[in-house]
C-alpha atoms as a PDB file:
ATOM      1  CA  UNK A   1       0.000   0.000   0.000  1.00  0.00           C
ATOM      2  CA  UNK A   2       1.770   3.559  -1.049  1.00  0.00           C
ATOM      3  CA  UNK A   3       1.838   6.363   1.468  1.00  0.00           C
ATOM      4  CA  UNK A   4      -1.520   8.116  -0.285  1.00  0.00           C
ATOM      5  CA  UNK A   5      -3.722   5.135  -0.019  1.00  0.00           C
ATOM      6  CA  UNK A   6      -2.412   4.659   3.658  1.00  0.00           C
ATOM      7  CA  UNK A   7      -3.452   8.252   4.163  1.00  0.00           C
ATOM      8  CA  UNK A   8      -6.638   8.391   2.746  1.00  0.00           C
ATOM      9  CA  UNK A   9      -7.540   4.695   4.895  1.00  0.00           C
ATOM     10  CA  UNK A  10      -7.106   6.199   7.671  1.00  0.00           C
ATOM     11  CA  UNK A  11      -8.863   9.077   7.029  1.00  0.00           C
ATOM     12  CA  UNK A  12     -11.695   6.753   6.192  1.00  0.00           C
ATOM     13  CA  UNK A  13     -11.540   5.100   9.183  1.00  0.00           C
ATOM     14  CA  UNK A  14     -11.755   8.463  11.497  1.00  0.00           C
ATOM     15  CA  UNK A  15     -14.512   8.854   9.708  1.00  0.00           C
ATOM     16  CA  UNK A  16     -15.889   5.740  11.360  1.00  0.00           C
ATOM     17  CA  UNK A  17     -15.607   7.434  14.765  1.00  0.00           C
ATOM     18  CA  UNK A  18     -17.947  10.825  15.406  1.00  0.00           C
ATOM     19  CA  UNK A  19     -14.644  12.423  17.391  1.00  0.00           C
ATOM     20  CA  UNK A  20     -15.289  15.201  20.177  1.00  0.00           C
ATOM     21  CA  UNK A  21     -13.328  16.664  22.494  1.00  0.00           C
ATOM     22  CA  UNK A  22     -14.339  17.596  26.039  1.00  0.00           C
ATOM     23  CA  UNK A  23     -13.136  15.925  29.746  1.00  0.00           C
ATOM     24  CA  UNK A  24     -13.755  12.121  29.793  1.00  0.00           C
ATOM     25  CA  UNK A  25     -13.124   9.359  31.972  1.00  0.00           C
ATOM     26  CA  UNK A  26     -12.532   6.116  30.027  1.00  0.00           C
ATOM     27  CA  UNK A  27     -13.419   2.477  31.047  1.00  0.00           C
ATOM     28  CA  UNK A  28      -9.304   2.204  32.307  1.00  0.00           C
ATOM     29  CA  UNK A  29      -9.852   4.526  34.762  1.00  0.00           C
ATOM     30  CA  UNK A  30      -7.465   7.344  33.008  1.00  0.00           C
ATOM     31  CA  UNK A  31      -9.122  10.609  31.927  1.00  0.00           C
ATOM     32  CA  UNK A  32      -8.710  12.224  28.387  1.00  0.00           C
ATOM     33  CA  UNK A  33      -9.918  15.393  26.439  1.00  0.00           C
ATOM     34  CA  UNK A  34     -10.477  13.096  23.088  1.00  0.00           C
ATOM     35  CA  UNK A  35     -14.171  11.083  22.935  1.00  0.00           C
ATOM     36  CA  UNK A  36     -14.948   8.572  19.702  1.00  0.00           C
ATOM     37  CA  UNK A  37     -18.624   6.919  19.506  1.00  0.00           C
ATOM     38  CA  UNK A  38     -18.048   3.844  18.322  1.00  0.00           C
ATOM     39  CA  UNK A  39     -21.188   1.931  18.771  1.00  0.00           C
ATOM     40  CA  UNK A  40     -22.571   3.843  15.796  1.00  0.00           C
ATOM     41  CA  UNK A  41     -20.127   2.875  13.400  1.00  0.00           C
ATOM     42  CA  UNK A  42     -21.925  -0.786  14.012  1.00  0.00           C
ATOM     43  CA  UNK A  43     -25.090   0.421  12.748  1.00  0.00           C
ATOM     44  CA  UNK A  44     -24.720  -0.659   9.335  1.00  0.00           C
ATOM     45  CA  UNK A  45     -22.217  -4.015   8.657  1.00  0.00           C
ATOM     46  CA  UNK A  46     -21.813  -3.710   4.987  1.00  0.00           C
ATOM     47  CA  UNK A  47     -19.627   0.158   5.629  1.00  0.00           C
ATOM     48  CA  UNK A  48     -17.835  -2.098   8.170  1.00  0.00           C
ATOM     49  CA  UNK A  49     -16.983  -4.956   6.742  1.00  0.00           C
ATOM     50  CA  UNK A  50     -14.996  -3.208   4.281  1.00  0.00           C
ATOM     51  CA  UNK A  51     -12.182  -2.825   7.002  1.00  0.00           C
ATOM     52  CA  UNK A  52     -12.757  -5.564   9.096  1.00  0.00           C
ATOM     53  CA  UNK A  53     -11.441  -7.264   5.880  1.00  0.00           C
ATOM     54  CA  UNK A  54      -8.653  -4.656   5.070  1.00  0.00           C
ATOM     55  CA  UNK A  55      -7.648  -5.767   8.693  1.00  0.00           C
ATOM     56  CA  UNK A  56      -8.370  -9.213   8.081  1.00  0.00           C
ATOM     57  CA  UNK A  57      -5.525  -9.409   5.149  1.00  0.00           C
ATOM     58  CA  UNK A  58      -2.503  -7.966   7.811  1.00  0.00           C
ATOM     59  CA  UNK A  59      -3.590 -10.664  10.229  1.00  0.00           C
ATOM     60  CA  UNK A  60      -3.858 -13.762   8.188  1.00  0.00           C
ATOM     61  CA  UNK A  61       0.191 -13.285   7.753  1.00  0.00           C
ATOM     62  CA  UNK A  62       0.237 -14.526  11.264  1.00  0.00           C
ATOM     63  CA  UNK A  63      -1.552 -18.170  10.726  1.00  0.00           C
ATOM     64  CA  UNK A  64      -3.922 -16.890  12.638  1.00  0.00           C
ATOM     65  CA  UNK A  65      -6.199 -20.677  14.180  1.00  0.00           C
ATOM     66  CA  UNK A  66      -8.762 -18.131  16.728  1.00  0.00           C
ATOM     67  CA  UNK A  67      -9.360 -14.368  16.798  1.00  0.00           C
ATOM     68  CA  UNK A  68     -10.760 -12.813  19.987  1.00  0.00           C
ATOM     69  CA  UNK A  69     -12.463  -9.575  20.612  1.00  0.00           C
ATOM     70  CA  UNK A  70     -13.700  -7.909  23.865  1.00  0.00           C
ATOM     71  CA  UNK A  71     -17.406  -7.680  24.260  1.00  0.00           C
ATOM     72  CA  UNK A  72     -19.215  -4.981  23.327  1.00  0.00           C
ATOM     73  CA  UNK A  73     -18.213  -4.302  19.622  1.00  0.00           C
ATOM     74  CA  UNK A  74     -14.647  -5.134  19.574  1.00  0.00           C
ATOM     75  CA  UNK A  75     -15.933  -9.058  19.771  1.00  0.00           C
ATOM     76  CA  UNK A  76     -18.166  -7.992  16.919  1.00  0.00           C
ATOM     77  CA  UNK A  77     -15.844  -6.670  15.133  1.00  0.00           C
ATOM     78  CA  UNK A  78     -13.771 -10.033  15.692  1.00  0.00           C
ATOM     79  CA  UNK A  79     -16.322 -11.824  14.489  1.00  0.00           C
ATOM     80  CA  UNK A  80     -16.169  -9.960  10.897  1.00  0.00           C
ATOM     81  CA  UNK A  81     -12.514 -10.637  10.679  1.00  0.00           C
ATOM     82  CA  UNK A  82     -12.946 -14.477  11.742  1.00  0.00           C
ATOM     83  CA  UNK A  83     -15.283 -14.937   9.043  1.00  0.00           C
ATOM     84  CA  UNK A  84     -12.812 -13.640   6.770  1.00  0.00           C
ATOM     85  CA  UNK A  85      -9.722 -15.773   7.344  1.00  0.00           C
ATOM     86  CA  UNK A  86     -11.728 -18.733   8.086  1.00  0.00           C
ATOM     87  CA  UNK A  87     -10.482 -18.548  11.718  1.00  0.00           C
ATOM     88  CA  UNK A  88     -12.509 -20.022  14.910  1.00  0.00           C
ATOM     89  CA  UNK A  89     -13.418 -16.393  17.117  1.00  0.00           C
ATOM     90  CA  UNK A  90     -13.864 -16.309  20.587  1.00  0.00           C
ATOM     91  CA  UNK A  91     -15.088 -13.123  23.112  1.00  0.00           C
ATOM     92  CA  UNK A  92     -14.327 -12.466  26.345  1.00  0.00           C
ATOM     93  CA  UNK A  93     -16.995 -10.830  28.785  1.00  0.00           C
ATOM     94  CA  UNK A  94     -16.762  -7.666  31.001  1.00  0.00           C
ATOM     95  CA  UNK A  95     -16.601  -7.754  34.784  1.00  0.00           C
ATOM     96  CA  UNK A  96     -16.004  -4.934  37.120  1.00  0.00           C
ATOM     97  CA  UNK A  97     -13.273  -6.054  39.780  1.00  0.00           C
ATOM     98  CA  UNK A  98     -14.874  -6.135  43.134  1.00  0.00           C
ATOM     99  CA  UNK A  99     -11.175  -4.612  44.671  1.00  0.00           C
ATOM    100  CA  UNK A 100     -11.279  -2.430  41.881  1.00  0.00           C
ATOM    101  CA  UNK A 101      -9.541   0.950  41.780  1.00  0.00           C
ATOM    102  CA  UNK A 102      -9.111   4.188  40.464  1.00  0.00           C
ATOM    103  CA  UNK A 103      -6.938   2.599  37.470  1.00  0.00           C
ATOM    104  CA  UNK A 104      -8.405  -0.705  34.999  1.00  0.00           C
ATOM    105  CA  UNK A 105     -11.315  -1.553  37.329  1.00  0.00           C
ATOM    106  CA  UNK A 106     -12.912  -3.768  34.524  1.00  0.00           C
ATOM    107  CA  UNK A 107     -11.364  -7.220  34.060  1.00  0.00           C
ATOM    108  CA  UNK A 108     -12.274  -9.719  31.148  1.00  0.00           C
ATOM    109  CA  UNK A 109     -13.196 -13.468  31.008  1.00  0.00           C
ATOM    110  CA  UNK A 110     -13.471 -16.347  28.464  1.00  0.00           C
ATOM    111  CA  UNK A 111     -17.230 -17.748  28.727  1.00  0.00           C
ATOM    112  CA  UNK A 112     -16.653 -21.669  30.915  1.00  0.00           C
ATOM    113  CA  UNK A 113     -17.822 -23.228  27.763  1.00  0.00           C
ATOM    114  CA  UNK A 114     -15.022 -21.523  25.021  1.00  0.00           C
ATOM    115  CA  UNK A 115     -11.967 -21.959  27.420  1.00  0.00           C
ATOM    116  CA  UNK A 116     -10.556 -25.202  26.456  1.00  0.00           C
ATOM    117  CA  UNK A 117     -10.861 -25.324  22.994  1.00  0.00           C
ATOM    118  CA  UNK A 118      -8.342 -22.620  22.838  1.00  0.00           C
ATOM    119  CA  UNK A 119      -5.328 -23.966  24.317  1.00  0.00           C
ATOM    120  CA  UNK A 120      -2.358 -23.873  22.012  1.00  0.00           C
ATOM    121  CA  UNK A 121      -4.354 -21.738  19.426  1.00  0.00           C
ATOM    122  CA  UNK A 122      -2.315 -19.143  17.659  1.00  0.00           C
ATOM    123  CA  UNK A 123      -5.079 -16.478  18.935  1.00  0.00           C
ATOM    124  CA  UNK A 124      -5.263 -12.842  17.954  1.00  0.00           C
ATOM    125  CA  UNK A 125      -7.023 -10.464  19.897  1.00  0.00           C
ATOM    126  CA  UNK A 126      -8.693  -7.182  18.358  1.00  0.00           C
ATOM    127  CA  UNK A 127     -10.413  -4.374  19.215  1.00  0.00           C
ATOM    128  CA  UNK A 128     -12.060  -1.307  17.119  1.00  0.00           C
ATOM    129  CA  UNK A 129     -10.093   1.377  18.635  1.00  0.00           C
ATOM    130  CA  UNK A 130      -7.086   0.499  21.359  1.00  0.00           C
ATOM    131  CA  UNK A 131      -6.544   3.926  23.532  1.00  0.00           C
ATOM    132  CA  UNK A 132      -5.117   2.628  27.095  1.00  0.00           C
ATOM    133  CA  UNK A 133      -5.680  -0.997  25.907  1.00  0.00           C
ATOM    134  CA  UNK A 134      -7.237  -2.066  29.342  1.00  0.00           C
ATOM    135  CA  UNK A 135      -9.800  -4.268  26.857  1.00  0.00           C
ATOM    136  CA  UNK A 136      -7.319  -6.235  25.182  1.00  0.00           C
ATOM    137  CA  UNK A 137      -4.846  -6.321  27.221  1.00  0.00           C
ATOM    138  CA  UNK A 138      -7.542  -8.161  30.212  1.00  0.00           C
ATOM    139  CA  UNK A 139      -8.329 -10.289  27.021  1.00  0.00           C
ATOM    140  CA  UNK A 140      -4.933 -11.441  26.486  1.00  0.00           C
ATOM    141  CA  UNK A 141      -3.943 -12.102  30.474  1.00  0.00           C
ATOM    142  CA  UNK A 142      -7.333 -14.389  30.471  1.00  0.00           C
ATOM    143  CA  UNK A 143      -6.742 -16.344  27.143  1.00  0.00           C
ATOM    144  CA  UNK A 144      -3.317 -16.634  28.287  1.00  0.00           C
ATOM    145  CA  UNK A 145      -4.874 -18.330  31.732  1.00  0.00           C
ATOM    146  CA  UNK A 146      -6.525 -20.172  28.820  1.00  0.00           C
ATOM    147  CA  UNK A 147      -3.826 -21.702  27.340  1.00  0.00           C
ATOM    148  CA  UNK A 148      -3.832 -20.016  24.054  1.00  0.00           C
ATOM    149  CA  UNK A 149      -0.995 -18.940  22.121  1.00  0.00           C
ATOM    150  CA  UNK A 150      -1.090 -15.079  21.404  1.00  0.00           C
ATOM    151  CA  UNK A 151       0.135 -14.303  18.221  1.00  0.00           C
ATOM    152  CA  UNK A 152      -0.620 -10.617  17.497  1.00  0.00           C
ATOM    153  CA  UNK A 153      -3.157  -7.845  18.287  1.00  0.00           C
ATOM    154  CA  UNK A 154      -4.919  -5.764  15.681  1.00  0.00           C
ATOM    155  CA  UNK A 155      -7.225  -2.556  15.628  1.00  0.00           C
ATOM    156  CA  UNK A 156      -9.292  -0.699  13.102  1.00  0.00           C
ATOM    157  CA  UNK A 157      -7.565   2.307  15.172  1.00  0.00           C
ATOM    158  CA  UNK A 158      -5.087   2.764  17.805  1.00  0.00           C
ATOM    159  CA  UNK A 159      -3.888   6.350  19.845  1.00  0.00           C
ATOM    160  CA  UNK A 160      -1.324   7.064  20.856  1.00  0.00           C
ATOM    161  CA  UNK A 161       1.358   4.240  22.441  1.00  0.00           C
ATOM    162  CA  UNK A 162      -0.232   1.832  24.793  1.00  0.00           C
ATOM    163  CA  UNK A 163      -0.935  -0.296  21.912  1.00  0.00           C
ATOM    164  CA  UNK A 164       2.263  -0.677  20.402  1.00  0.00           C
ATOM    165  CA  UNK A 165       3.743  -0.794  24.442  1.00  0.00           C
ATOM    166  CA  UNK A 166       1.905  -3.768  24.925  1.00  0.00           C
ATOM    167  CA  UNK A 167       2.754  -5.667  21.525  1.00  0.00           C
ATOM    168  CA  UNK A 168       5.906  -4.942  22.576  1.00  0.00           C
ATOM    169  CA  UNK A 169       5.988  -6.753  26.125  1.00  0.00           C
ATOM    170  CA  UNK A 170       3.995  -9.683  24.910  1.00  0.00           C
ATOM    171  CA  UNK A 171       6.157  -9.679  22.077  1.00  0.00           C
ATOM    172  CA  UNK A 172       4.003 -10.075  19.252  1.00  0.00           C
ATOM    173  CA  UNK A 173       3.236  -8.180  15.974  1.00  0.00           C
ATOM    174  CA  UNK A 174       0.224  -4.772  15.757  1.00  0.00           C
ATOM    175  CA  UNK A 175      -1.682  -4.606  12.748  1.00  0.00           C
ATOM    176  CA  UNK A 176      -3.774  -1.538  12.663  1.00  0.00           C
ATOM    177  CA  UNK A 177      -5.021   0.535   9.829  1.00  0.00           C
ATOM    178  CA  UNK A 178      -4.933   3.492  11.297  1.00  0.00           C
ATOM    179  CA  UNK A 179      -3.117   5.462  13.895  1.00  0.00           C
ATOM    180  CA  UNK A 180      -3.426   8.843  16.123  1.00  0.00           C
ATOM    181  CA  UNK A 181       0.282   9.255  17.265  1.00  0.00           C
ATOM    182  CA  UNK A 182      -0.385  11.570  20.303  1.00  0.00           C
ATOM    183  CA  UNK A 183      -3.104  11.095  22.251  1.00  0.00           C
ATOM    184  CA  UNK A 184      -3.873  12.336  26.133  1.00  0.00           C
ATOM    185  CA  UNK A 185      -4.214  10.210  28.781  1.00  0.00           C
ATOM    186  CA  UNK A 186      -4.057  11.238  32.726  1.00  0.00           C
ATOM    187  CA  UNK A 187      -4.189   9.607  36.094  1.00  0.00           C
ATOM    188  CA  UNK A 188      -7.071  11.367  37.496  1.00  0.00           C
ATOM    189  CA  UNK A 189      -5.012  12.738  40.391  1.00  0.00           C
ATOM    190  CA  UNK A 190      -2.794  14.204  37.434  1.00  0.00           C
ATOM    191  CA  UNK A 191      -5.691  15.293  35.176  1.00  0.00           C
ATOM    192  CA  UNK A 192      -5.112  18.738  34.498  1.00  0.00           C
ATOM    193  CA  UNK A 193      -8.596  19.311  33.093  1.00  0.00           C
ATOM    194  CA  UNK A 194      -9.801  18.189  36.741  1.00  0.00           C
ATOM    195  CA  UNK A 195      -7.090  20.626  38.035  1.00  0.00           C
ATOM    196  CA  UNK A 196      -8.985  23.708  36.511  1.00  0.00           C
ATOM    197  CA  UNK A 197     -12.571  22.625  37.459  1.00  0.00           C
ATOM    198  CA  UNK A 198     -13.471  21.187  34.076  1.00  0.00           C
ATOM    199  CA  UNK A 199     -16.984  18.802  34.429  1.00  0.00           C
ATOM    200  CA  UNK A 200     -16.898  15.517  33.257  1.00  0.00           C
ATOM    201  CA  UNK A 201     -18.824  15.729  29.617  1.00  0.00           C
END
């Protein structure tokens, strides 16, 4: 792919996102100034699809045997790029730690029934957008628990560099078709919009 048709992919895929900017707390616990709606960008499959198989092609260099995506709509999302490569696809459900704290409060499980049929799959695990990565990186710790055999992580979108952090510690490739290099993200006892009295949007 040349350096235009990169450009204007991602462009298409911000498109996917209604982006607005404001004082948000995100499900990791950090606090940002940068908001995308993704649940709309589900309403109709076919304008998906078109990228779920864009990212589809980058993962199937990987020999990909499962692909896993965090419920809500990155498992959906999954699901479109399982279909694809002819891969099995797997989700893994949200629970709110009961010890939880200011920072990734929300952990994520395999269902009982889907656990051990993936140990020793080479498993990828995507999401739409990765920001902090608290999603898929609770996926990944669980279907490690599982047994399975991570072989990459993958994104429609990713900001900033948690993403490409945590490929790098688990040592595996990112695919992702598009990419926001800076991105905020505070502690909320650092958050400087909390500082100066801004209200939560």
């Amino acid at each position: 792919m040349t350096s235009s048709n990169r450009k204007d992919l991602q462009q298409e895929v911000l498109k996917l996102f209604n982006a607005r900017r404001g004082h948000f707390r995100f499900e990791s616990g950090y606090h940002g100034d940068l908001w995308l709606d993704i649940p709309p960008a589900y309403i109709d499959p076919n304008r998906l699809r078109r990228f779920a198989a864009q990212l589809a092609r980058l993962l199937a260099a990987h020999d990909v045997e499962a692909v896993c995506g965090p419920l809500v709509e990155g498992a959906l999302l999954a699901q479109m790029v399982a279909e694809e490569i002819r891969a099995e696809f797997c989700f893994a459900e949200q629970f709110t730690r009961p010890e939880a704290g200011s920072l990734f409060p929300v952990i994520y499980r395999i269902p009982k029934t889907l656990r051990g049929a993936l140990r020793g799959k080479r498993t990828v695990v995507l999401d739409d957008v990765i920001n902090a990565g608290s999603a898929v990186r609770g996926a990944i710790d669980d279907l490690e628990t599982c047994g399975a055999l991570i072989v990459g992580i993958g994104a429609l979108l990713t900001l900033g560099s948690p993403a490409s952090a945590l490929a790098a510690r688990k040592g595996v490739p990112l695919d992702a078709l598009a990419h926001i290099p800076s991105n905020s993200l505070w502690e909320p006892s650092s958050c400087p919009l909390c500082a100066c009295g801004t209200p939560m949007t």
